[in-house]
C-alpha atoms as a PDB file:
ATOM      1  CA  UNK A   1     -19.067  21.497  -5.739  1.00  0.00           C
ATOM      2  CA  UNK A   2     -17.441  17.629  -5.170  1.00  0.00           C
ATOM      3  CA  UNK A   3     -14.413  18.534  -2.956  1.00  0.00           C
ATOM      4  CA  UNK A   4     -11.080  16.418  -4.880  1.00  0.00           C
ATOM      5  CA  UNK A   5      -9.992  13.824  -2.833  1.00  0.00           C
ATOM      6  CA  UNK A   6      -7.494  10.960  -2.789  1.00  0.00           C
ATOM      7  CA  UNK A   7      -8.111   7.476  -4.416  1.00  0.00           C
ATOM      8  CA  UNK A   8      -6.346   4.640  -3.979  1.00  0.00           C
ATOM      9  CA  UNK A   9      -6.166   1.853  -6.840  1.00  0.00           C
ATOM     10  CA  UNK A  10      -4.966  -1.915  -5.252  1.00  0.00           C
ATOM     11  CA  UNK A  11      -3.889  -5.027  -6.861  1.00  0.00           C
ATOM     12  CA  UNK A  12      -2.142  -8.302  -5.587  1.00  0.00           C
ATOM     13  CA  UNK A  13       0.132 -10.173  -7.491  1.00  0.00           C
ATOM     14  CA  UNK A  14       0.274 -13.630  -6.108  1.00  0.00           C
ATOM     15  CA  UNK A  15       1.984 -15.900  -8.812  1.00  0.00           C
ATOM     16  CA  UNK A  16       5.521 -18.006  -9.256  1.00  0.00           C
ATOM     17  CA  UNK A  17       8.851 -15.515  -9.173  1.00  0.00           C
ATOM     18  CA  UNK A  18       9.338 -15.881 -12.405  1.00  0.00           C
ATOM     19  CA  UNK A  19       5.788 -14.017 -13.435  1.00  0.00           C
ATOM     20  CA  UNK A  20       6.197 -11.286 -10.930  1.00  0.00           C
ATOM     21  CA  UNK A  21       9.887 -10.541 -12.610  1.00  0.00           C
ATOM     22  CA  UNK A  22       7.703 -10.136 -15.725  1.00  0.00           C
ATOM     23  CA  UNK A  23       5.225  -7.720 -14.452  1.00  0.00           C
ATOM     24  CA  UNK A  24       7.577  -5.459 -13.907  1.00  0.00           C
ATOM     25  CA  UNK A  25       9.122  -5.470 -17.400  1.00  0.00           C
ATOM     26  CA  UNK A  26       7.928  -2.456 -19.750  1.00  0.00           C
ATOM     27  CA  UNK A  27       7.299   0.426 -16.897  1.00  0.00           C
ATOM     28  CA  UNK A  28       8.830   3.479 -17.410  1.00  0.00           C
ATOM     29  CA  UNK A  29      10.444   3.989 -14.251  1.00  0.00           C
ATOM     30  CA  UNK A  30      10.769   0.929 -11.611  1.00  0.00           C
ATOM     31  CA  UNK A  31       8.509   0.379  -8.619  1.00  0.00           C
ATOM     32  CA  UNK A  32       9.117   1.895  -5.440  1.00  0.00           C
ATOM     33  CA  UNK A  33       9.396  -1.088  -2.764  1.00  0.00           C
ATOM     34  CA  UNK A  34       8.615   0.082   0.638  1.00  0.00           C
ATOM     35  CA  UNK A  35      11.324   1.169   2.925  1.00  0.00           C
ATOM     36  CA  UNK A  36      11.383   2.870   6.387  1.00  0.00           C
ATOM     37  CA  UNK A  37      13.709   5.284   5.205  1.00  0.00           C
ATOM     38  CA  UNK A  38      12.109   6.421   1.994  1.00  0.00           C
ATOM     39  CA  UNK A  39       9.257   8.301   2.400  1.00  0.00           C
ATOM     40  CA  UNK A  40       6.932   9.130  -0.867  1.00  0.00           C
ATOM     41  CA  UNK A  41       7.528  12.793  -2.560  1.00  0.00           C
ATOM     42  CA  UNK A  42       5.156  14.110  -4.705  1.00  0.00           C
ATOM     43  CA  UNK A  43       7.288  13.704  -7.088  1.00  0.00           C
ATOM     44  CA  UNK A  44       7.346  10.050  -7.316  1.00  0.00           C
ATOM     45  CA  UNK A  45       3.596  10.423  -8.642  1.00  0.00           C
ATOM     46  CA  UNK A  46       4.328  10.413 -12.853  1.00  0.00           C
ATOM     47  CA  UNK A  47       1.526   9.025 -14.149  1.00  0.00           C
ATOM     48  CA  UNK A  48      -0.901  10.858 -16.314  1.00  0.00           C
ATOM     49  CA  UNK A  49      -4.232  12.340 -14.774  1.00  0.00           C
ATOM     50  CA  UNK A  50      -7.344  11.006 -16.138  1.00  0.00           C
ATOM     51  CA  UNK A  51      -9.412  13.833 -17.791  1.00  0.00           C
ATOM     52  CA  UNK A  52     -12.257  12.773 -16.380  1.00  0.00           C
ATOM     53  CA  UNK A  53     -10.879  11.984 -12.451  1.00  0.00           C
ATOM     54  CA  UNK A  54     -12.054  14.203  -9.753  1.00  0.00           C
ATOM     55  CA  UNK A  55      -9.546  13.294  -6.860  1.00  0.00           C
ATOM     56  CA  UNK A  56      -6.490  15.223  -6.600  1.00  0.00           C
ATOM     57  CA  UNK A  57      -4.521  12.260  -6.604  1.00  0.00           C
ATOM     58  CA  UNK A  58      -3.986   8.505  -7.183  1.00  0.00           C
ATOM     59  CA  UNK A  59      -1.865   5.897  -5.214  1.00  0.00           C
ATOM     60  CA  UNK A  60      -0.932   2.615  -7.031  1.00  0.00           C
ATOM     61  CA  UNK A  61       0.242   0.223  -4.401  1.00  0.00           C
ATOM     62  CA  UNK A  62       0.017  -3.460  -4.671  1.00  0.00           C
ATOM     63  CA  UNK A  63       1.528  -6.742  -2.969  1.00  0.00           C
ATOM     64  CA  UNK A  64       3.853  -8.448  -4.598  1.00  0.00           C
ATOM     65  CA  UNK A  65       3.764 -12.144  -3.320  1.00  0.00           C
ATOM     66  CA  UNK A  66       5.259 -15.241  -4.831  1.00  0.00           C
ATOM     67  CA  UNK A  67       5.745 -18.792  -3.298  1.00  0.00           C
ATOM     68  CA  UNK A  68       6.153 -22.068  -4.833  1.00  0.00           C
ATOM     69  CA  UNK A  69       6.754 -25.961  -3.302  1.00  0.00           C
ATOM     70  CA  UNK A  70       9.528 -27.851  -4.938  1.00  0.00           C
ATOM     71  CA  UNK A  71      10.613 -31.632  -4.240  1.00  0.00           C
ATOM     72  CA  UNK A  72       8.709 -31.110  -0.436  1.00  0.00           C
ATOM     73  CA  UNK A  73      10.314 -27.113   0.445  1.00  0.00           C
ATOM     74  CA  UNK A  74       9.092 -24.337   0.024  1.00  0.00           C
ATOM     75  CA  UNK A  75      10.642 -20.751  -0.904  1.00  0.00           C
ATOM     76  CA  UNK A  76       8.383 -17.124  -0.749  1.00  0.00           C
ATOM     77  CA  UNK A  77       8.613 -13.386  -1.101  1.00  0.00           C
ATOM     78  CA  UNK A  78       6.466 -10.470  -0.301  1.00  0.00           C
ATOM     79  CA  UNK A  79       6.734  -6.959  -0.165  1.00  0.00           C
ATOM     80  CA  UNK A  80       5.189  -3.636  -0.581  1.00  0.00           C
ATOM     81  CA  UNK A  81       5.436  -1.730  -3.570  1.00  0.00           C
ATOM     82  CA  UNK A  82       3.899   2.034  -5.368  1.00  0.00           C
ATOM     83  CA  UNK A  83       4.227   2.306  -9.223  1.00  0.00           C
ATOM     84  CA  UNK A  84       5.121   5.873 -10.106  1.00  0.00           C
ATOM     85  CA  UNK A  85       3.510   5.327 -13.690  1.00  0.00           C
ATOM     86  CA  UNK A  86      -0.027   4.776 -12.454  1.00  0.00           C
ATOM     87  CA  UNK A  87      -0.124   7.326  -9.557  1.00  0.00           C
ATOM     88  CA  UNK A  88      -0.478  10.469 -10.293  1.00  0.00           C
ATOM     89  CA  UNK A  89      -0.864  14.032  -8.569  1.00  0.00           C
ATOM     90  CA  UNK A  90      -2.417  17.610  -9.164  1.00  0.00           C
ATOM     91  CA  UNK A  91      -2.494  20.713  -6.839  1.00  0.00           C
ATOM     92  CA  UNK A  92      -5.190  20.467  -4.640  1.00  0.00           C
ATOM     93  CA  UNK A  93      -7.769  23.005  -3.555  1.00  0.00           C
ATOM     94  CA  UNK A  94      -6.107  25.000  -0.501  1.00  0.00           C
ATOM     95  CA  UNK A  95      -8.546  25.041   2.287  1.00  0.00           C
ATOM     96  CA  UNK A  96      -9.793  21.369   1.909  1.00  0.00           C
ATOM     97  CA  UNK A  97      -6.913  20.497   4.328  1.00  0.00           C
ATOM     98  CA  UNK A  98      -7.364  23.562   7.088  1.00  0.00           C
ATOM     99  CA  UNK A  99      -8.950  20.491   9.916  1.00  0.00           C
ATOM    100  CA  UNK A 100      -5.700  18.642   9.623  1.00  0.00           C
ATOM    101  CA  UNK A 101      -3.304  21.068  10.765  1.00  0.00           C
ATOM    102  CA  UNK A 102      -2.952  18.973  14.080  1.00  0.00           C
ATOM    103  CA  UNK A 103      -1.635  15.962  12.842  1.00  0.00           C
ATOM    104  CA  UNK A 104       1.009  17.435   9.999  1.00  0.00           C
ATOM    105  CA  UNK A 105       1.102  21.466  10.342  1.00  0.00           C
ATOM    106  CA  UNK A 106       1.086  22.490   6.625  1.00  0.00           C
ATOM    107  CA  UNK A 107       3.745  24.962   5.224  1.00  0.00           C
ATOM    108  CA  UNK A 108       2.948  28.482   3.934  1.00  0.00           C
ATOM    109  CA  UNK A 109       1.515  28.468   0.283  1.00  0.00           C
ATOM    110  CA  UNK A 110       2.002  24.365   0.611  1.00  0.00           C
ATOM    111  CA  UNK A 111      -1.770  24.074  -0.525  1.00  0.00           C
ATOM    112  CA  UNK A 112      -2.293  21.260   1.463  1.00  0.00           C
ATOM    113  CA  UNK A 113       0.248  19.043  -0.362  1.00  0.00           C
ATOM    114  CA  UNK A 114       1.880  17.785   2.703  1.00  0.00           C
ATOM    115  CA  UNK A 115      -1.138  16.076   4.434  1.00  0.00           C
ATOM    116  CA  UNK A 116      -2.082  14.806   1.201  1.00  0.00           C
ATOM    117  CA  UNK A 117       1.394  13.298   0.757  1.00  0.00           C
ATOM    118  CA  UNK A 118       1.136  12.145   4.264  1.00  0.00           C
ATOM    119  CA  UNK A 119      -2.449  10.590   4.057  1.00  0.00           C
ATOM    120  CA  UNK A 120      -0.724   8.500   0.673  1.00  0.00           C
ATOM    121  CA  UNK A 121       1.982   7.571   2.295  1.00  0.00           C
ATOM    122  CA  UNK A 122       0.053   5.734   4.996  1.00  0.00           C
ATOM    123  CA  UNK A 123      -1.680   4.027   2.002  1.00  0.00           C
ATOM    124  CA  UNK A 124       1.926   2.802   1.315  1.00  0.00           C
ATOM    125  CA  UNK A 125       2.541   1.679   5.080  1.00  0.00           C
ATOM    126  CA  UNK A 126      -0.333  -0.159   5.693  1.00  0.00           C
ATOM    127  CA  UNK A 127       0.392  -2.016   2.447  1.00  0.00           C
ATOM    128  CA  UNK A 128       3.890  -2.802   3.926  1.00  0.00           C
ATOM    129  CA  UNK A 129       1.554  -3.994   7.524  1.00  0.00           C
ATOM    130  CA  UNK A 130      -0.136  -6.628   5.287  1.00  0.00           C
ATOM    131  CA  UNK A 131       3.220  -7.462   2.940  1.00  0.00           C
ATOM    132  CA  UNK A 132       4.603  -8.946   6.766  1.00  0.00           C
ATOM    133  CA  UNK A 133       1.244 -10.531   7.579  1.00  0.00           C
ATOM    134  CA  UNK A 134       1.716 -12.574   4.564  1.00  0.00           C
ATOM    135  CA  UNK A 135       5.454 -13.203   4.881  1.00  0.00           C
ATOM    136  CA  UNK A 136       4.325 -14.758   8.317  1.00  0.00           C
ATOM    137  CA  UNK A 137       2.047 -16.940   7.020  1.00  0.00           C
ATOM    138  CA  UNK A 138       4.506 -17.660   4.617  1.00  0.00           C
ATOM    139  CA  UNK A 139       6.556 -18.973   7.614  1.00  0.00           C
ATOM    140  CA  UNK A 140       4.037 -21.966   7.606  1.00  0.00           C
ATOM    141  CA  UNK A 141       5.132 -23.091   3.552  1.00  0.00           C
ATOM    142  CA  UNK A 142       7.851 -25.631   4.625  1.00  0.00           C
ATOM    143  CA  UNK A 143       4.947 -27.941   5.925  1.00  0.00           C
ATOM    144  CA  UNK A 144       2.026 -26.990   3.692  1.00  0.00           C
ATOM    145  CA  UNK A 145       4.759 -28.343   0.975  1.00  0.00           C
ATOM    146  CA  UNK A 146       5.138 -31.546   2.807  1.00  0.00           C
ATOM    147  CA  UNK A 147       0.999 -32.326   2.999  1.00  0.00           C
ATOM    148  CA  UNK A 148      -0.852 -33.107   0.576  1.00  0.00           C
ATOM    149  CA  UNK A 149      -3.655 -31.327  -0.474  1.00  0.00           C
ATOM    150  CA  UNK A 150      -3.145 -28.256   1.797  1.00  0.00           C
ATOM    151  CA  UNK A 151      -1.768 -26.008  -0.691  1.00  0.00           C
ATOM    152  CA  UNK A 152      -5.508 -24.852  -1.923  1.00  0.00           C
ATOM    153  CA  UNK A 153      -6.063 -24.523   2.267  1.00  0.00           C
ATOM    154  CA  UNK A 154      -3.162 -22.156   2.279  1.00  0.00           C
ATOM    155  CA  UNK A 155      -3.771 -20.038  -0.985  1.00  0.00           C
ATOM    156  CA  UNK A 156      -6.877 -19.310   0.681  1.00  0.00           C
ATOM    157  CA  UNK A 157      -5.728 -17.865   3.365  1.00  0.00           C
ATOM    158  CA  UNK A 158      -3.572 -15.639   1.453  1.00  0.00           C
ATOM    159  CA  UNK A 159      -6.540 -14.807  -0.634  1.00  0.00           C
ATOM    160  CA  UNK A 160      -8.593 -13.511   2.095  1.00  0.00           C
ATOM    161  CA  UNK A 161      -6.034 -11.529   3.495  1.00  0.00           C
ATOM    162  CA  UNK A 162      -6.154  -9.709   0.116  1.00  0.00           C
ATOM    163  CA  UNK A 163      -9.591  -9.256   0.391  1.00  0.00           C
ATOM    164  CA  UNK A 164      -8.826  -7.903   4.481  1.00  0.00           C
ATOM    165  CA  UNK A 165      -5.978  -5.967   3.390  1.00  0.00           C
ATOM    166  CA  UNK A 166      -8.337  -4.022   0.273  1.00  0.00           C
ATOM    167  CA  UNK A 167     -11.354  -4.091   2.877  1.00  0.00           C
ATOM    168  CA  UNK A 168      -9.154  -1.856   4.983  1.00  0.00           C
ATOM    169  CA  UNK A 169      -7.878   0.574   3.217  1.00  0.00           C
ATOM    170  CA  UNK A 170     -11.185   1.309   1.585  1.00  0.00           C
ATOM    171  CA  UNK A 171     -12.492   2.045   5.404  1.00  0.00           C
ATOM    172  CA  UNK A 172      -9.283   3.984   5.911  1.00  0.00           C
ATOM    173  CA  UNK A 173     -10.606   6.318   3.242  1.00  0.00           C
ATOM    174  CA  UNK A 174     -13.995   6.559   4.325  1.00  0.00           C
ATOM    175  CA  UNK A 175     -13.201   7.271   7.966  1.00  0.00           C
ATOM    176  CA  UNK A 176     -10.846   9.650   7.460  1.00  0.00           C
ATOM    177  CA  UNK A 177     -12.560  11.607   4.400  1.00  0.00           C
ATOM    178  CA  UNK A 178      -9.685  10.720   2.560  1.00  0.00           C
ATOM    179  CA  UNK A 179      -7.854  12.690   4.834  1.00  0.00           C
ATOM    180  CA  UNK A 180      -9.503  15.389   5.593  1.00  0.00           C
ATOM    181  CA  UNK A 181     -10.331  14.272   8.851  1.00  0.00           C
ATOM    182  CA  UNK A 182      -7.351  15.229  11.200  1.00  0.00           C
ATOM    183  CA  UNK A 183      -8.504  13.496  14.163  1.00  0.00           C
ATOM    184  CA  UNK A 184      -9.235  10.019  12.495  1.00  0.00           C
ATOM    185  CA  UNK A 185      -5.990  10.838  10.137  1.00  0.00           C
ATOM    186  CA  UNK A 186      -3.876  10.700  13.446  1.00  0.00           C
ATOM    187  CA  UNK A 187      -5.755   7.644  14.672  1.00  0.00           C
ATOM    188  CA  UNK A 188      -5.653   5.800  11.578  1.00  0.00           C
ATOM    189  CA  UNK A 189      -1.858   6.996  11.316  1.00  0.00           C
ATOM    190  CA  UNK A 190      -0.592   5.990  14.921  1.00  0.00           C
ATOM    191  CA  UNK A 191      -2.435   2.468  14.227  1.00  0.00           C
ATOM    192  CA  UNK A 192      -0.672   1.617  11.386  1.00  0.00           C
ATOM    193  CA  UNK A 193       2.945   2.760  13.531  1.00  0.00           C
ATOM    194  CA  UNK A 194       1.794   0.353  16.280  1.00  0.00           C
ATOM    195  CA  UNK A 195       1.477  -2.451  13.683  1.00  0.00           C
ATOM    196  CA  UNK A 196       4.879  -1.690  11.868  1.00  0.00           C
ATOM    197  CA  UNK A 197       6.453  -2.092  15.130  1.00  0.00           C
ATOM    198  CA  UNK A 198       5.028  -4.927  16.294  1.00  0.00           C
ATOM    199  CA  UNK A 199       4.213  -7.291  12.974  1.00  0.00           C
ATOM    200  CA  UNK A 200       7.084  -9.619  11.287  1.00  0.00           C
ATOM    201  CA  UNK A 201       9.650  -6.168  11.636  1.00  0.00           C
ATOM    202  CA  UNK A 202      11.694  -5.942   8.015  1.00  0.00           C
ATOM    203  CA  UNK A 203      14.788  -7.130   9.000  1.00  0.00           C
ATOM    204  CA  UNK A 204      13.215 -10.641   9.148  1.00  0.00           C
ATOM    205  CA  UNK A 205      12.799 -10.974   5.061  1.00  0.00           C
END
C-alpha cells in the first residue's frame, strides 16, 4: 500500500504591483502572508481534496514579487504567502509518523497531525528564507534602473532563484520522506531557523 504523504504545489508571481493586486481578487478567503507569529493550523487548509490525490495533504505557497523602474528609481516587494483555497488536508494514517516523535512529540489520538502540520509549516518558512533572498537582491534595483540594458541581467537572477528556491523544497521532500524522517525533519528544520535568523530579518521590508 502507497503510504499518503505531503505535496507541496509552488508558483512565483513576479509581475508589476498592479497584477499581483489582481491575482488575489476572486479567492474565497485571503492569502496567508508569512509571519513569525502565526504559525499554520490545520485549519487554514480549505481547499477541496482531489478524488484522485494520494497525499494526505497539500501546501500552496508561492512568492509574491513585484518591482518596476520609473524615471531612473526603482520600487519592489516580496513576501511569502499560503492560499487556504488550494491547500487542503485529510486525517492521515496514524503510525506513518511513529519515527518523528523526536523532533515534535505527537499528542494522544493526534494521528500524526502535528508533525504533518509542522513538516508544512517549514514549507511555509523556507518560502519566507527565499522571499528575503529576493528582497536583497532587490536592494540592488536603484542602479539596475539607472543602466541600461541590465534589467534582463537582473530578472535573471530573480528567475533562477525561483528555480533554486523550487529545486529546494522538492529535495526537502525527498530527504525527509515528506516528513517521515525525524532525523532529517530536525535537520532540515534547524537549517531553515539558522537562515531566518541570519538572511535580510523582516523588520527590514
Amino acid at each position: 500500500m502507497r503510504a499518503p504523504f505531503c505535496a507541496l504545489a509552488i508558483a512565483l508571481a513576479m509581475c508589476a504591483a498592479s497584477r499581483v493586486r489582481a491575482q488575489s481578487q476572486g479567492r474565497d478567503l485571503p492569502l496567508i502572508e508569512w509571519s513569525e507569529s502565526r504559525k499554520l493550523a490545520i485549519k487554514d487548509f480549505k481547499g477541496k481534496i482531489p478524488s484522485r490525490a494520494n497525499e494526505a495533504s497539500l501546501s500552496w505557497v508561492a512568492i509574491e514579487a513585484s518591482w518596476e523602474c520609473q524615471d531612473g528609481k526603482g520600487s519592489s516587494r516580496s513576501r511569502a504567502v499560503f492560499d487556504p483555497n488550494r491547500s487542503w488536508w485529510r486525517e492521515v494514517i496514524p503510525n506513518l509518523w511513529q519515527n518523528v516523535e523526536d523532533v515534535l512529540p505527537l499528542a494522544p489520538r493526534d494521528d500524526g497531525g502535528r508533525a504533518l502540520l509542522a513538516h508544512e509549516q517549514l514549507h511555509f518558512d523556507m518560502t519566507e528564507v527565499w522571499s528575503r533572498r529576493i528582497r536583497e537582491k532587490f536592494e540592488t534595483l536603484p542602479v539596475v534602473c539607472k543602466t541600461t540594458g541590465a534589467i534582463r541581467g537582473f530578472e535573471k537572477n530573480i528567475a533562477d532563484m525561483e528555480r533554486e528556491w523550487q529545486e529546494e523544497q522538492q529535495r526537502y521532500d525527498r530527504e525527509t520522506g515528506h516528513g517521515t524522517d525525524g532525523v532529517r525533519q530536525r535537520t532540515w528544520v534547524q537549517k531553515t531557523a539558522r537562515a531566518l535568523q541570519q538572511i535580510y530579518p523582516a523588520a527590514a521590508r
